[in-house]
C-alpha atoms as a PDB file:
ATOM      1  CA  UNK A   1       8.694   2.416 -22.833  1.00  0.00           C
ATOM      2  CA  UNK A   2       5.383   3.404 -24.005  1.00  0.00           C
ATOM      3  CA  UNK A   3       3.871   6.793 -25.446  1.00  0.00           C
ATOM      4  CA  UNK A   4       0.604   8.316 -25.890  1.00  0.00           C
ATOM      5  CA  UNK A   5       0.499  10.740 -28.848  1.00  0.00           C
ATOM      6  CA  UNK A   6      -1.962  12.722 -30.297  1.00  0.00           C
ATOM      7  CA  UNK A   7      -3.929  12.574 -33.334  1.00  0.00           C
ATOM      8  CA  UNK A   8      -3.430  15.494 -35.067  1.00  0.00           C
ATOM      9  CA  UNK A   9      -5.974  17.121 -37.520  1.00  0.00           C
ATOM     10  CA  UNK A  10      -4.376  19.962 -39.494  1.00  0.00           C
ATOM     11  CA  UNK A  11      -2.822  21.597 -37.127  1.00  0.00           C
ATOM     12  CA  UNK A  12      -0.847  20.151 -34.618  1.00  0.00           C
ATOM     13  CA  UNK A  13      -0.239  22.965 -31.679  1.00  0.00           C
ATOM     14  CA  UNK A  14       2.631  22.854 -30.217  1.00  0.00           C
ATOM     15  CA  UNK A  15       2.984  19.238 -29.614  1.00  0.00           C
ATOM     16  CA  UNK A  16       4.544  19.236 -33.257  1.00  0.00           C
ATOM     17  CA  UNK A  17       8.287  20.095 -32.321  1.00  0.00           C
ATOM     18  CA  UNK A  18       7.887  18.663 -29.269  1.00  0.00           C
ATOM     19  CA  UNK A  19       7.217  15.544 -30.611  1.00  0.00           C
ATOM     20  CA  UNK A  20       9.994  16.024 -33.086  1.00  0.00           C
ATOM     21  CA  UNK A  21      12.477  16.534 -29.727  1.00  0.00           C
ATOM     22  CA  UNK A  22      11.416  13.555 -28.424  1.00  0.00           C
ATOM     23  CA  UNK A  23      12.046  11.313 -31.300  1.00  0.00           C
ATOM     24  CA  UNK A  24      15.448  12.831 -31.244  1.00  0.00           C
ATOM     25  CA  UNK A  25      15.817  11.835 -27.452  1.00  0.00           C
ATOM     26  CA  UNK A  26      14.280   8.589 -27.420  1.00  0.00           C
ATOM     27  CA  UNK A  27      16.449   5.549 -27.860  1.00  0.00           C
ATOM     28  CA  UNK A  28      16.281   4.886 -31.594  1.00  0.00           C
ATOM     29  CA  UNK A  29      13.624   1.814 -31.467  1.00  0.00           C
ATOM     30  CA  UNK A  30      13.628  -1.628 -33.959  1.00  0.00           C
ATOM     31  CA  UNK A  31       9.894  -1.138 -34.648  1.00  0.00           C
ATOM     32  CA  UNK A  32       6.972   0.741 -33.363  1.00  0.00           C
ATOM     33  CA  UNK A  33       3.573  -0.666 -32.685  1.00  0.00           C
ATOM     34  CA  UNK A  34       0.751   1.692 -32.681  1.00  0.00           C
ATOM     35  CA  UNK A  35      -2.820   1.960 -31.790  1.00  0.00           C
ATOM     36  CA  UNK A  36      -5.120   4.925 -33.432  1.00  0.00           C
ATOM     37  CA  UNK A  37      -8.853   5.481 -32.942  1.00  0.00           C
ATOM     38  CA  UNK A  38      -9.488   5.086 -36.583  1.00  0.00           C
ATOM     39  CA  UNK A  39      -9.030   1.639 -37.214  1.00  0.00           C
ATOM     40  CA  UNK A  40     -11.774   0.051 -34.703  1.00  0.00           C
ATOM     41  CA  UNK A  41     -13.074  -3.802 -35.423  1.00  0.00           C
ATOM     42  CA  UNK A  42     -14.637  -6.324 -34.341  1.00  0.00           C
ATOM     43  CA  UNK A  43     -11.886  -8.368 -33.142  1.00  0.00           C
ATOM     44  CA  UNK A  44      -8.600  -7.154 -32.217  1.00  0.00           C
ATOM     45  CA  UNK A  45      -7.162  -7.090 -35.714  1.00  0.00           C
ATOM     46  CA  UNK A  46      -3.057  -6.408 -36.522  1.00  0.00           C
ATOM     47  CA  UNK A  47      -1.386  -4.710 -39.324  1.00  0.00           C
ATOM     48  CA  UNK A  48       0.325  -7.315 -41.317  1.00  0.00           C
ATOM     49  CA  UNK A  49       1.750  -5.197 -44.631  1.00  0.00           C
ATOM     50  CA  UNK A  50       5.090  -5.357 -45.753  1.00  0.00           C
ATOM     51  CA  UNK A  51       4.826  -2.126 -47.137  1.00  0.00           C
ATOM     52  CA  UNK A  52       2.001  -0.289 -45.160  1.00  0.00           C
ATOM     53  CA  UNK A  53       0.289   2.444 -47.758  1.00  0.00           C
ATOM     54  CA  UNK A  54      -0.970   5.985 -45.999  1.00  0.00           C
ATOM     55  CA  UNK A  55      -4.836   5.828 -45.394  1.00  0.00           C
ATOM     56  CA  UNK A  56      -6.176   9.701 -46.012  1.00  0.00           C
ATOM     57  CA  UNK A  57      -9.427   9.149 -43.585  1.00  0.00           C
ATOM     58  CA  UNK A  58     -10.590  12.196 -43.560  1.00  0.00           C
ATOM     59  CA  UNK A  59     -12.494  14.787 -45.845  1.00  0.00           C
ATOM     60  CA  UNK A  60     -12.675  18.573 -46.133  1.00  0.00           C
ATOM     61  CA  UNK A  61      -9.061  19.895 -45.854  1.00  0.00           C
ATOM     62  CA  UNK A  62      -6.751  20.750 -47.764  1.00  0.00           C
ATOM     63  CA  UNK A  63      -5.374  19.312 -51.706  1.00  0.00           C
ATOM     64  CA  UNK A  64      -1.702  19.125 -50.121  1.00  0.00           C
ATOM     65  CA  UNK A  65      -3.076  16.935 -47.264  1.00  0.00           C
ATOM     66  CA  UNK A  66      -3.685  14.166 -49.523  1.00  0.00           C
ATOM     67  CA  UNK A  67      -0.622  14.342 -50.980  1.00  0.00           C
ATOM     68  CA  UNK A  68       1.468  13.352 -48.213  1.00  0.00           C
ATOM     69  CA  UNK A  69       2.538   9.887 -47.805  1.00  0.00           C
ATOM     70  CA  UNK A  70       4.508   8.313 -44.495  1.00  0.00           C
ATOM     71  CA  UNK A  71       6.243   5.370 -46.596  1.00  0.00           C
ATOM     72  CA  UNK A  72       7.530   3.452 -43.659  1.00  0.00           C
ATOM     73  CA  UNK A  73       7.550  -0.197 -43.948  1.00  0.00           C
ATOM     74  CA  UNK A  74       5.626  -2.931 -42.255  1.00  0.00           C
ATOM     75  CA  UNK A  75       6.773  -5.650 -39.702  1.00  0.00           C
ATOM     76  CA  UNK A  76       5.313  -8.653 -40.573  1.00  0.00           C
ATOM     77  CA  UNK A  77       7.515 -10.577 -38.156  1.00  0.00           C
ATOM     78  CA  UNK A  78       6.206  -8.399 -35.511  1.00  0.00           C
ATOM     79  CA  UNK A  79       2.711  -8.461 -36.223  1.00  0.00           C
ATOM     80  CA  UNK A  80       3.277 -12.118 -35.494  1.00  0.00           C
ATOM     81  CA  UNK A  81       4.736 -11.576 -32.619  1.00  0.00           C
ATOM     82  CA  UNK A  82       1.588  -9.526 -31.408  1.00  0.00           C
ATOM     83  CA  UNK A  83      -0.771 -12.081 -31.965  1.00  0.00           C
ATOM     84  CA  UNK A  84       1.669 -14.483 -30.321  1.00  0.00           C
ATOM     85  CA  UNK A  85       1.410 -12.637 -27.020  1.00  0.00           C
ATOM     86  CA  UNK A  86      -2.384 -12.041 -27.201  1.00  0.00           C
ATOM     87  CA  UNK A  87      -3.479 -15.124 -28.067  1.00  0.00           C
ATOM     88  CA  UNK A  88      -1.423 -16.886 -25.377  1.00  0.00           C
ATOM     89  CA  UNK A  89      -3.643 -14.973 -23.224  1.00  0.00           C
ATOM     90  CA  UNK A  90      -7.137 -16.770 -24.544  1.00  0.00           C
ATOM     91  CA  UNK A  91      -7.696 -12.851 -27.177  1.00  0.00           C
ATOM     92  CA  UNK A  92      -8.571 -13.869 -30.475  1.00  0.00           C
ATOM     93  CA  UNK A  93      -6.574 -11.827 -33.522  1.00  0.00           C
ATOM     94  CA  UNK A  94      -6.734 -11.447 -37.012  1.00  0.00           C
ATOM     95  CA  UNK A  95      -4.051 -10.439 -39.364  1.00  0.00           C
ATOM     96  CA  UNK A  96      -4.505  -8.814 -42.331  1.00  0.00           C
ATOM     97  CA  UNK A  97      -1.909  -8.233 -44.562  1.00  0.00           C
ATOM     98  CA  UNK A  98      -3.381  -4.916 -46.558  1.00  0.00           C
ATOM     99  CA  UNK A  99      -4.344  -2.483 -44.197  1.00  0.00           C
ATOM    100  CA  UNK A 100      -1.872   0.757 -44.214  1.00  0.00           C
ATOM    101  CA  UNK A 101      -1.540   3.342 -41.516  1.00  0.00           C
ATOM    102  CA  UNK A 102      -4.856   5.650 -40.800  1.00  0.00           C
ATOM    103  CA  UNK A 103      -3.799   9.369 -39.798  1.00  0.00           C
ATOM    104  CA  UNK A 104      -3.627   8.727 -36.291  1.00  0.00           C
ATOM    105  CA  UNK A 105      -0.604   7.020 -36.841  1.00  0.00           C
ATOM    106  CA  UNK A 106       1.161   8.405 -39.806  1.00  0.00           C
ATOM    107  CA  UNK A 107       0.629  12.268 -38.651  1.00  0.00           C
ATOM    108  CA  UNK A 108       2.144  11.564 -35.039  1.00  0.00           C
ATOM    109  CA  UNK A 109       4.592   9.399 -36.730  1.00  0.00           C
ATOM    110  CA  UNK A 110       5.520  12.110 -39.212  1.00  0.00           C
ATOM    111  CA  UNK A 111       6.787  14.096 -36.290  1.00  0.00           C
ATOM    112  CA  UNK A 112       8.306  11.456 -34.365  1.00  0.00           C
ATOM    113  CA  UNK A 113      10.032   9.834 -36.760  1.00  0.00           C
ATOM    114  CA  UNK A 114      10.463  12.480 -40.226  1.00  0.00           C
ATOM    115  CA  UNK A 115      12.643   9.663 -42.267  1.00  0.00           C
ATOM    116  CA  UNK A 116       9.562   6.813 -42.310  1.00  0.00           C
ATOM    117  CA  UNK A 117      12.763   4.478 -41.547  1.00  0.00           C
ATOM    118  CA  UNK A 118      11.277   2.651 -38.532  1.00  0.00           C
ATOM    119  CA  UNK A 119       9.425   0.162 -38.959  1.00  0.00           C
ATOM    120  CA  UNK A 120       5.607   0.040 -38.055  1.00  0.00           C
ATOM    121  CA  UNK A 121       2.616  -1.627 -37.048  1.00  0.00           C
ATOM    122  CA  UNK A 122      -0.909  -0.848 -35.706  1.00  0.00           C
ATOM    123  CA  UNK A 123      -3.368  -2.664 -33.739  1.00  0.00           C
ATOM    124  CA  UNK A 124      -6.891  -2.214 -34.010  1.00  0.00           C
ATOM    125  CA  UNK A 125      -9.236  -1.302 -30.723  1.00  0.00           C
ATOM    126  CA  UNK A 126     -11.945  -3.308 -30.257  1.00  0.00           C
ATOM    127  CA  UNK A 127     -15.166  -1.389 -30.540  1.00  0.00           C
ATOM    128  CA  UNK A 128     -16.679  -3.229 -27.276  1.00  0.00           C
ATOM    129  CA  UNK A 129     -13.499  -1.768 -25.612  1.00  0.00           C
ATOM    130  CA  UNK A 130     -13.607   0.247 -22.828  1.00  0.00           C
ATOM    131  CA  UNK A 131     -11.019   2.141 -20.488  1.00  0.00           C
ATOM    132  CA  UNK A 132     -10.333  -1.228 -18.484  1.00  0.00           C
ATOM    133  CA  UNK A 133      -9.892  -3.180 -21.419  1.00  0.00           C
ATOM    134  CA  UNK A 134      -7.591  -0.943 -23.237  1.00  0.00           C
ATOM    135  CA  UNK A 135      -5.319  -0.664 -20.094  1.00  0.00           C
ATOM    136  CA  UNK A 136      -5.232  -4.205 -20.063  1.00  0.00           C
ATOM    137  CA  UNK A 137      -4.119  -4.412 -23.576  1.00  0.00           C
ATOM    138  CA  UNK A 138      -1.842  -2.512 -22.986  1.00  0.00           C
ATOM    139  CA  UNK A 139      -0.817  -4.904 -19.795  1.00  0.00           C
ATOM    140  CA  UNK A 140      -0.652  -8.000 -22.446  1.00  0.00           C
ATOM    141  CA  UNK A 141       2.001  -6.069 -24.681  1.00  0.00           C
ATOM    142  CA  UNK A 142       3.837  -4.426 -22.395  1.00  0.00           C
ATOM    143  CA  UNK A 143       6.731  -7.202 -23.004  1.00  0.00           C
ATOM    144  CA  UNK A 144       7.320  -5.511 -26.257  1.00  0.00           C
ATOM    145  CA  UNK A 145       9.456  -2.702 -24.826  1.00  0.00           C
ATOM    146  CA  UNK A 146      11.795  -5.008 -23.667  1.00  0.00           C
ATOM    147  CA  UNK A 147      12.120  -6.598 -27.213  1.00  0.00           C
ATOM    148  CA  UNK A 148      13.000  -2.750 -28.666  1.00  0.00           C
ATOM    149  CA  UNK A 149       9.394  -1.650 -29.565  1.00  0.00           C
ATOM    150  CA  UNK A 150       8.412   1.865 -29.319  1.00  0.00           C
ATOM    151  CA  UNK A 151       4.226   1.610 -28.050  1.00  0.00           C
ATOM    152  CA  UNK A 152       1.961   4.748 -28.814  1.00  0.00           C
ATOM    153  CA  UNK A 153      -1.429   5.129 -28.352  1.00  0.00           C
ATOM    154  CA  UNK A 154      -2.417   8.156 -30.529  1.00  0.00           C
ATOM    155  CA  UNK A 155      -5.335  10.061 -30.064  1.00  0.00           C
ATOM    156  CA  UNK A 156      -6.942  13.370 -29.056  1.00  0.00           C
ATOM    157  CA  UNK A 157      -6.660  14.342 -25.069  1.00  0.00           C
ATOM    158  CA  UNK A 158     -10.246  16.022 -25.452  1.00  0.00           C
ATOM    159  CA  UNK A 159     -12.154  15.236 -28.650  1.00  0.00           C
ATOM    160  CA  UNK A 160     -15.622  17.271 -28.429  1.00  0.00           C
ATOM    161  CA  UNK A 161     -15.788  17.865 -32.334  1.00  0.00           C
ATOM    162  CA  UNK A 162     -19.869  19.134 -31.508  1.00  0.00           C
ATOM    163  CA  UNK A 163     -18.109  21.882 -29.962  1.00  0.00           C
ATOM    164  CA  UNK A 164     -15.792  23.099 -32.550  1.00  0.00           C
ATOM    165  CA  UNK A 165     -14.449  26.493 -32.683  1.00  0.00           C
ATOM    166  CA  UNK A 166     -12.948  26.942 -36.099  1.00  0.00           C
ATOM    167  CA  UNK A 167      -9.362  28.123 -36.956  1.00  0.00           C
ATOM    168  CA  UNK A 168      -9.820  31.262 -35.367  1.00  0.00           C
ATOM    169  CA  UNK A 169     -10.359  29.913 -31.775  1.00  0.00           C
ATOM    170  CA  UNK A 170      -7.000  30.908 -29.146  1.00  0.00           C
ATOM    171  CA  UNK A 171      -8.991  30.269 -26.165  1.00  0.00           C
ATOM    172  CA  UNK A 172      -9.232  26.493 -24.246  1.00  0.00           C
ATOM    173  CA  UNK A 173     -12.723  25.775 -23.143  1.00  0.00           C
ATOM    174  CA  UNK A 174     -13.440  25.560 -19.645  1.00  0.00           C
ATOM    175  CA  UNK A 175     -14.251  22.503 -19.454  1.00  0.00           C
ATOM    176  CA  UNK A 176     -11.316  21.197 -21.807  1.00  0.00           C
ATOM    177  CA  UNK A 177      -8.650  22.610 -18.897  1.00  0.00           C
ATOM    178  CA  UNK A 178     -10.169  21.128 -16.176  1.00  0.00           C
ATOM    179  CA  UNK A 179      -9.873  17.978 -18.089  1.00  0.00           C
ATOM    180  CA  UNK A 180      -5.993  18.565 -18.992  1.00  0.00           C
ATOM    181  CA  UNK A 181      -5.240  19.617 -15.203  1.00  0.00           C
ATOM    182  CA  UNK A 182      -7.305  16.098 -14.434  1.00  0.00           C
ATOM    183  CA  UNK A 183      -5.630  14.325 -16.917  1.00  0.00           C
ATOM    184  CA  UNK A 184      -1.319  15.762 -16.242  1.00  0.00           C
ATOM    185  CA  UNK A 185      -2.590  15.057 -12.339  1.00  0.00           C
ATOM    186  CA  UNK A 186      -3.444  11.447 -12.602  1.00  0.00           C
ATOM    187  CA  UNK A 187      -0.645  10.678 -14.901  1.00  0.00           C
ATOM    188  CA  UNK A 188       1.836  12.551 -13.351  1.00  0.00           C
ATOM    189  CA  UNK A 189       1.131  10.543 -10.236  1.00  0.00           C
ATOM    190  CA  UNK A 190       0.726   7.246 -12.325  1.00  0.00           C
ATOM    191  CA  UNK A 191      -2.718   7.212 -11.100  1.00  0.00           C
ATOM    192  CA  UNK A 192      -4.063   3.770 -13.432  1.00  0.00           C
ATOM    193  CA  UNK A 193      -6.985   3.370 -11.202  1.00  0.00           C
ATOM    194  CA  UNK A 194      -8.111   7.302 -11.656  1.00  0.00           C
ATOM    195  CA  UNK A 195      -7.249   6.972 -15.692  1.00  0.00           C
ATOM    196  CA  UNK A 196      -9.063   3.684 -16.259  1.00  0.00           C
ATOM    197  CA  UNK A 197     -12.609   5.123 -14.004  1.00  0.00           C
ATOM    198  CA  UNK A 198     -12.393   8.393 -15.503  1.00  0.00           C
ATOM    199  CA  UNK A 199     -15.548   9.042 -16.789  1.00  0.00           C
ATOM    200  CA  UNK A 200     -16.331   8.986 -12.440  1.00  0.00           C
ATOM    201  CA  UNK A 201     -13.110  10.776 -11.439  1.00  0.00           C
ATOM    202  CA  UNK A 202     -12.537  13.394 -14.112  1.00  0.00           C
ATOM    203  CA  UNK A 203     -14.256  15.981 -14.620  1.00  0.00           C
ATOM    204  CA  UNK A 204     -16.080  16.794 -17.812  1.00  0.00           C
ATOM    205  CA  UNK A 205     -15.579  13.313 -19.125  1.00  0.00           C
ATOM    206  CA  UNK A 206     -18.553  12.837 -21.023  1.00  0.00           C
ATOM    207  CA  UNK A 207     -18.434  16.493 -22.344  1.00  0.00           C
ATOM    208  CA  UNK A 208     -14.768  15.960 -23.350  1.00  0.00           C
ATOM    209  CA  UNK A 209     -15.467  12.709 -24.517  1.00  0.00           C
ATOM    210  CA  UNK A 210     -19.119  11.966 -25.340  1.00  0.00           C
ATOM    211  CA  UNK A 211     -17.501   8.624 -27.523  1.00  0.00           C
ATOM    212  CA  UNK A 212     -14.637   7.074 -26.038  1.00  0.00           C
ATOM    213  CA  UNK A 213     -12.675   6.205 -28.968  1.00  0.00           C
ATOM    214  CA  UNK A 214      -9.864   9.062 -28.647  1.00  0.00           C
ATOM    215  CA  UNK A 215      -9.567   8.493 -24.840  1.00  0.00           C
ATOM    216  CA  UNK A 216      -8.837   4.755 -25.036  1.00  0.00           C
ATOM    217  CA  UNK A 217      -5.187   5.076 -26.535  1.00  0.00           C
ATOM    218  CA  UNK A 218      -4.526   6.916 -22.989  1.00  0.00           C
ATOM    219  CA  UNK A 219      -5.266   3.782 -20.756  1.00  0.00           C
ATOM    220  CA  UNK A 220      -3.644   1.570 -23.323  1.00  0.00           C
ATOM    221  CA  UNK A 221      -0.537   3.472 -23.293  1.00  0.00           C
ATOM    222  CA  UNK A 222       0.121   3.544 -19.388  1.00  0.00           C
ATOM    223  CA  UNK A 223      -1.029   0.084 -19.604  1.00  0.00           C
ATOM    224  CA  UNK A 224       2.167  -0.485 -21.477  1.00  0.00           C
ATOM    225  CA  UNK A 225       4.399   1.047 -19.133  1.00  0.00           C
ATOM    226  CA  UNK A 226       5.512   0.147 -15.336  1.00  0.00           C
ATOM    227  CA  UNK A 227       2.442  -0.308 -13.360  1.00  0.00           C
ATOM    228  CA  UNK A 228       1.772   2.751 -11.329  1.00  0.00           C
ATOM    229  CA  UNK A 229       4.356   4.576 -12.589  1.00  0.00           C
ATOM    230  CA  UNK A 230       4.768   8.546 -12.738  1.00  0.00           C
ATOM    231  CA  UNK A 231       4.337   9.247 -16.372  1.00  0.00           C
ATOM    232  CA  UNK A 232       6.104  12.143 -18.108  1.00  0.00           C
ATOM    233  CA  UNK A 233       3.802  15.420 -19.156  1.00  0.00           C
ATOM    234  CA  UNK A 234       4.313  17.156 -22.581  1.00  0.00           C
ATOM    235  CA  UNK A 235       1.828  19.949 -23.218  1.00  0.00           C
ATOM    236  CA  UNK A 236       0.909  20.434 -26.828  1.00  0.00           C
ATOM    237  CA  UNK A 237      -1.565  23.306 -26.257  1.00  0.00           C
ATOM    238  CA  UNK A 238      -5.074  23.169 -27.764  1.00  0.00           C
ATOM    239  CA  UNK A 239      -6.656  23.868 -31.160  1.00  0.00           C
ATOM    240  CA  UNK A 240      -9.834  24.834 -32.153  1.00  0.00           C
ATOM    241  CA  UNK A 241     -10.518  25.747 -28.683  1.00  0.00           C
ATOM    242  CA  UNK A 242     -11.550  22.195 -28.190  1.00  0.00           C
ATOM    243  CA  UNK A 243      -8.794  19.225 -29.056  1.00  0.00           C
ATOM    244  CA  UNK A 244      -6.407  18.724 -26.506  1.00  0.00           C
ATOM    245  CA  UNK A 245      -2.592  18.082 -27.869  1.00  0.00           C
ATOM    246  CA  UNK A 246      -1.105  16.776 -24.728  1.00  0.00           C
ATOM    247  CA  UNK A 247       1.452  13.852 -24.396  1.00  0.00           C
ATOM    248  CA  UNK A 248       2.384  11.446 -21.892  1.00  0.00           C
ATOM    249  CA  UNK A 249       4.847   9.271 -22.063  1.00  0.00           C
ATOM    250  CA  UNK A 250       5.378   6.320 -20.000  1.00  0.00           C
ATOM    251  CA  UNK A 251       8.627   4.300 -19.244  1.00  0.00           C
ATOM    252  CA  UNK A 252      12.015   4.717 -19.260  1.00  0.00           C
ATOM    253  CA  UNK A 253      11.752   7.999 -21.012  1.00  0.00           C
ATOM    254  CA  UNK A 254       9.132   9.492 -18.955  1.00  0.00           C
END
């Protein structure tokens, strides 16, 4: 099974016990592998730590922020695995063997799985990458589920951050519904070919995403699960009038 998660800033909507439920309901997986938009390289690059340490990208919020910490430990058998798969398809990877968890894994994580007692790795996404090529990724790993990995792409269903609100915003934007309804549409149809042209097909792509860092872990993650599948919808609501919480997940579970 696959499952695309959000990245959550401070607040995380409603997708927050939502998440937590579906941790609860999932099978309980060996290891997760993860994808975030904050760890983008070169080359497809994968997680290789033992003991993965909590990476506090981010500036601005608040002094108990940085205080959390999302011990769970690495998988370096896994990571090996990983680069096992993608290189028998002609990808070049690199391992390296410090790099801990960026908050678009440990803050999804943190609701998913509260104890830090699965194990974890994350992948990078190539900075050349686009929709196609994450989907495809996805494609290439797919035979992890099968082996007892959880796959999550984590990012932000809308990520406009020119067009920020501030805490007191209630109201969705316009344009960030009509990109939800586009979005729950296509996947609930297990539409790849609308997901992976969507900056054609949806509406208010380039407003709701004028990079395409935070959309990627969407392809990527139905790229993971049965092709042309119906994926499951979770709404998490939106924050800041502007940053879509939704979930999909793909799979078995969906």
């Amino acid at each position: 099974m696959s499952h695309g998660a959000p990245t959550f800033a401070v607040e995380p909507g409603t997708a927050g016990p939502r998440l937590r439920a579906l941790g609860e309901a999932l099978p309980r997986p060996r290891a997760i592998l993860i994808i975030s938009p904050h760890w983008m390289t070169e080359e497809l690059t994968v997680s290789a730590s033992a003991a993965p340490p909590t990476i506090h990208d981010f500036g601005g919020f608040p002094a108990q922020l940085y205080a959390l910490r999302y011990p769970a430990p690495g998988d370096p058998a896994l990571a090996g695995r990983i680069a096992e798969l993608l290189k028998a398809q002609g990808r070049t990877v690199r391992s390296d063997a410090l790099r801990g968890l960026d908050h678009g894994a440990w803050v999804p994580l943190t609701y998913l799985y509260p104890g830090a007692d699965v194990p974890v790795v994350q992948l990078s996404l190539p900075v050349r990458y686009g929709a196609g090529d994450a989907y495809e990724l996805g494609r290439l790993l797919a035979p992890l589920a099968a082996e007892g990995v959880l796959i999550i792409g984590s990012g932000s269903l809308t990520h406009n951050l020119a067009e920020f609100r501030g805490r007191g915003a209630e109201e969705a934007a316009d344009y960030v519904r009509r990109f939800v309804s586009w979005s729950r549409t296509a996947v609930a149809r297990g539409d790849s070919s609308a997901i992976i042209d969507y900056l054609h097909s949806a509406p208010d792509a380039r407003r709701a995403h004028p990079t395409s860092d935070h959309y990627l872990p969407l392809p990527f993650a139905m790229g993971a699960g049965p092709p042309d599948t119906p994926g499951r919808v979770i709404d998490g609501g939106v924050v800041y009038g502007m940053l879509s919480m939704d979930a999909f997940v793909f799979g078995a579970a969906a």
